[in-house]
N, C-alpha and C. Protein backbone atom coordinates (compact mmCIF):
# COMPACT_ATOMS: atom_id res chain seq x y z
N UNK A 1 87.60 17.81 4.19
CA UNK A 1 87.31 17.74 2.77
C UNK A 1 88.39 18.50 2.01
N UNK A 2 88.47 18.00 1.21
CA UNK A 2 89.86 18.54 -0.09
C UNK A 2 88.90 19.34 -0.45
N UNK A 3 89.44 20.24 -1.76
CA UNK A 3 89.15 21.24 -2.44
C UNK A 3 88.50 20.72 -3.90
N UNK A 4 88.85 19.43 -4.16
CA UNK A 4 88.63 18.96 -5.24
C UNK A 4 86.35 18.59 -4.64
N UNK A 5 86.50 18.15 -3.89
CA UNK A 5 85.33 18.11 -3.42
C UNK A 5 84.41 19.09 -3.16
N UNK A 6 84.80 20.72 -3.35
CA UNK A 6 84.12 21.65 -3.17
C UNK A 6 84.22 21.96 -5.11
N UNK A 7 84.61 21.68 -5.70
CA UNK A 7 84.68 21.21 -7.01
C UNK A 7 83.42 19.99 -7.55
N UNK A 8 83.86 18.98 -7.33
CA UNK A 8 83.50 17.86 -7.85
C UNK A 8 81.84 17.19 -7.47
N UNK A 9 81.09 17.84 -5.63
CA UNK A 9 80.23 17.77 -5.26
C UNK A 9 79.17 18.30 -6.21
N UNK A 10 79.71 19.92 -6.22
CA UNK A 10 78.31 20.95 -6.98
C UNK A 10 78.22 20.59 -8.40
N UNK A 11 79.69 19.98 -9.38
CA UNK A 11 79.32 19.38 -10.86
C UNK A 11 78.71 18.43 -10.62
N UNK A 12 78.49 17.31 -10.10
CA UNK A 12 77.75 15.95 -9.99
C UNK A 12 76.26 16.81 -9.73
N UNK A 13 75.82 17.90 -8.99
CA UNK A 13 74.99 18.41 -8.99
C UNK A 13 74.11 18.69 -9.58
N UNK A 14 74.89 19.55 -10.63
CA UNK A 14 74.58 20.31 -11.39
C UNK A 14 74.19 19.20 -12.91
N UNK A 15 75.37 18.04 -12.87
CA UNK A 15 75.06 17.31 -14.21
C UNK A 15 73.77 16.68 -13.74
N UNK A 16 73.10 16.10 -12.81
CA UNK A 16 72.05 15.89 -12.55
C UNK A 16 70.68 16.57 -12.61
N UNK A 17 70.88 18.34 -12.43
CA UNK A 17 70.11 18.75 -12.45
C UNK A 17 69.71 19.03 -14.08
N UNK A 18 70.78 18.71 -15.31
CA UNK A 18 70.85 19.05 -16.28
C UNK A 18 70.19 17.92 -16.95
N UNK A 19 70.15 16.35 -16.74
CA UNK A 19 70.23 15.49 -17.32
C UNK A 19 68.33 15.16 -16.62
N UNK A 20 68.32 15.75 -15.58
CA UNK A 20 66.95 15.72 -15.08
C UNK A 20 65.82 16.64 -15.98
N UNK A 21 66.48 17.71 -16.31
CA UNK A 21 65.63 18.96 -17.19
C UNK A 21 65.73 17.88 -18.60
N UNK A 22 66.52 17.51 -19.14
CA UNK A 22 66.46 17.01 -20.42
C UNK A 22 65.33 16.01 -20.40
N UNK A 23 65.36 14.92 -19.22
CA UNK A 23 64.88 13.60 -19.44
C UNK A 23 63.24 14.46 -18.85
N UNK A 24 63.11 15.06 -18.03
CA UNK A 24 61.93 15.72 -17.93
C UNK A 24 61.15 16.03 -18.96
N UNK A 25 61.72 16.86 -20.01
CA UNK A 25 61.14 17.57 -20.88
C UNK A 25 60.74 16.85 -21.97
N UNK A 26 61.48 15.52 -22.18
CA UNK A 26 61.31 14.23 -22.89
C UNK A 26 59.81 13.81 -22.28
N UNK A 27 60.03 13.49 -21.53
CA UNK A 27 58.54 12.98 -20.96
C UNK A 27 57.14 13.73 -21.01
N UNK A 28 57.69 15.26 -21.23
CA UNK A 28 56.70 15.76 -21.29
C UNK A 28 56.04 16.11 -22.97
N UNK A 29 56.81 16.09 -24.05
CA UNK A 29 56.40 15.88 -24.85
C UNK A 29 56.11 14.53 -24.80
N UNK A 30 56.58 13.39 -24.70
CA UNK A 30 55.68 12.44 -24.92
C UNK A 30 54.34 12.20 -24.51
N UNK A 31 53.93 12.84 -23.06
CA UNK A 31 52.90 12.93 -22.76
C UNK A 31 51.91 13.88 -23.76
N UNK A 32 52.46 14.96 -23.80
CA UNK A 32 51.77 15.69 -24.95
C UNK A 32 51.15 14.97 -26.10
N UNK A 33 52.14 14.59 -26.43
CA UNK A 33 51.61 13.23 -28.19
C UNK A 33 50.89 12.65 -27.31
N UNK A 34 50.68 11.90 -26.31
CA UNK A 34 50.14 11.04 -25.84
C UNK A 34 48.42 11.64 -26.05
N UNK A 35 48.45 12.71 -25.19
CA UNK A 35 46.68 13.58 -25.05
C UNK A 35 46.70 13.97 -26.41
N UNK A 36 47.27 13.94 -27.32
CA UNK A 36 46.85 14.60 -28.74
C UNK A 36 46.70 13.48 -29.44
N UNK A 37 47.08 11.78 -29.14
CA UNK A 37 46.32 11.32 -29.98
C UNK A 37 44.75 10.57 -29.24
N UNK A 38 45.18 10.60 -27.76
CA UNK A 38 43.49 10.00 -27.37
C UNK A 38 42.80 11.09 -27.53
N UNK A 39 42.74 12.66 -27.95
CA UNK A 39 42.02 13.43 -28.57
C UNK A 39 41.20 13.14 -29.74
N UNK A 40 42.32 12.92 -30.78
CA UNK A 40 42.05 12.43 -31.94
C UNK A 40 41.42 11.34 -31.93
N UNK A 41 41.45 10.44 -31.36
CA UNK A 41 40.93 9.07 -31.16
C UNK A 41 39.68 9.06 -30.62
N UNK A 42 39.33 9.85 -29.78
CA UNK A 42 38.06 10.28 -29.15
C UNK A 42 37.16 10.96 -29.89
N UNK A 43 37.89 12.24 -30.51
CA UNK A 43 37.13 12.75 -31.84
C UNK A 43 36.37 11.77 -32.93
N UNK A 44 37.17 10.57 -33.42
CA UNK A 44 37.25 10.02 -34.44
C UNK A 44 35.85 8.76 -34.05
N UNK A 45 35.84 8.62 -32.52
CA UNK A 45 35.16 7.83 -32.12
C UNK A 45 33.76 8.20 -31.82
N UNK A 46 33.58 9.74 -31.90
CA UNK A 46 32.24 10.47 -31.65
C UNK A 46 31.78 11.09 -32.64
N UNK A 47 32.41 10.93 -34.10
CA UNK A 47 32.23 11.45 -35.31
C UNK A 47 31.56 10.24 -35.48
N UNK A 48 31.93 8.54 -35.52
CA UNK A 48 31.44 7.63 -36.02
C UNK A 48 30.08 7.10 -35.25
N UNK A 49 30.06 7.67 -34.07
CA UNK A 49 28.80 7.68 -33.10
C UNK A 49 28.10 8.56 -33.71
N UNK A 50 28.12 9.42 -34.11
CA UNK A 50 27.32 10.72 -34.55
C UNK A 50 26.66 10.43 -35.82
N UNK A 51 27.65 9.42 -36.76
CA UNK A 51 27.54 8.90 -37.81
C UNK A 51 26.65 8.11 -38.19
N UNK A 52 26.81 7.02 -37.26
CA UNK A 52 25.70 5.88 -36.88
C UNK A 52 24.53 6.41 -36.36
N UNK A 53 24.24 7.18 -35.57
CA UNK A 53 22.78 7.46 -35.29
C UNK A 53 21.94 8.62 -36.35
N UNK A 54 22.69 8.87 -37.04
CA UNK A 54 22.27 10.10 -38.28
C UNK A 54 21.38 8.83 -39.38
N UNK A 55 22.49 7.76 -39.78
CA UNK A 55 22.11 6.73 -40.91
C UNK A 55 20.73 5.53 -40.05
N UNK A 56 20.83 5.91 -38.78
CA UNK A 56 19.75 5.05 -38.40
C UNK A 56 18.45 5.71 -38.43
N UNK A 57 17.45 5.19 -39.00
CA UNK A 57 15.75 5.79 -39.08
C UNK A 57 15.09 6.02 -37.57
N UNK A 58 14.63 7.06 -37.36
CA UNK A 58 14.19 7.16 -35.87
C UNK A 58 12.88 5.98 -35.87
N UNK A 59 12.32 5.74 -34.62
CA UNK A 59 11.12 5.11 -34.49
C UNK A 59 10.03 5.81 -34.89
N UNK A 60 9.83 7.91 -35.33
CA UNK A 60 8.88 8.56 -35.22
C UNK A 60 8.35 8.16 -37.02
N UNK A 61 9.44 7.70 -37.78
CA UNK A 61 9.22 7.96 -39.18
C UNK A 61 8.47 6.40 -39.35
């Protein structure tokens, strides 16, 4: 092995390990937005459940 290869091995390395942290961290905010809006969406969906059985008359009345 040349010298350029004790060079050129560990940057290909290293740009990988760099471009891996970036594209990682991408994904992980997207996942984030992701659980923060089926939160919201879930919220929004048990407010209108909550909603509907409040405006409905029980059988006792």
């Amino acid at each position: 092995m040349t010298l350029g290869h004790f060079i050129y091995i560990p940057g290909i390395l290293l740009l990988g390990v760099v471009i891996g942290y970036v594209l990682g961290g991408r994904a992980a905010a997207v996942g984030a937005e992701d659980a923060q809006a089926r939160d919201r969406r879930r919220a929004a969906r048990e407010a209108r459940r909550k909603a509907r059985t409040a405006d409905t008359p029980s059988a006792d009345e």
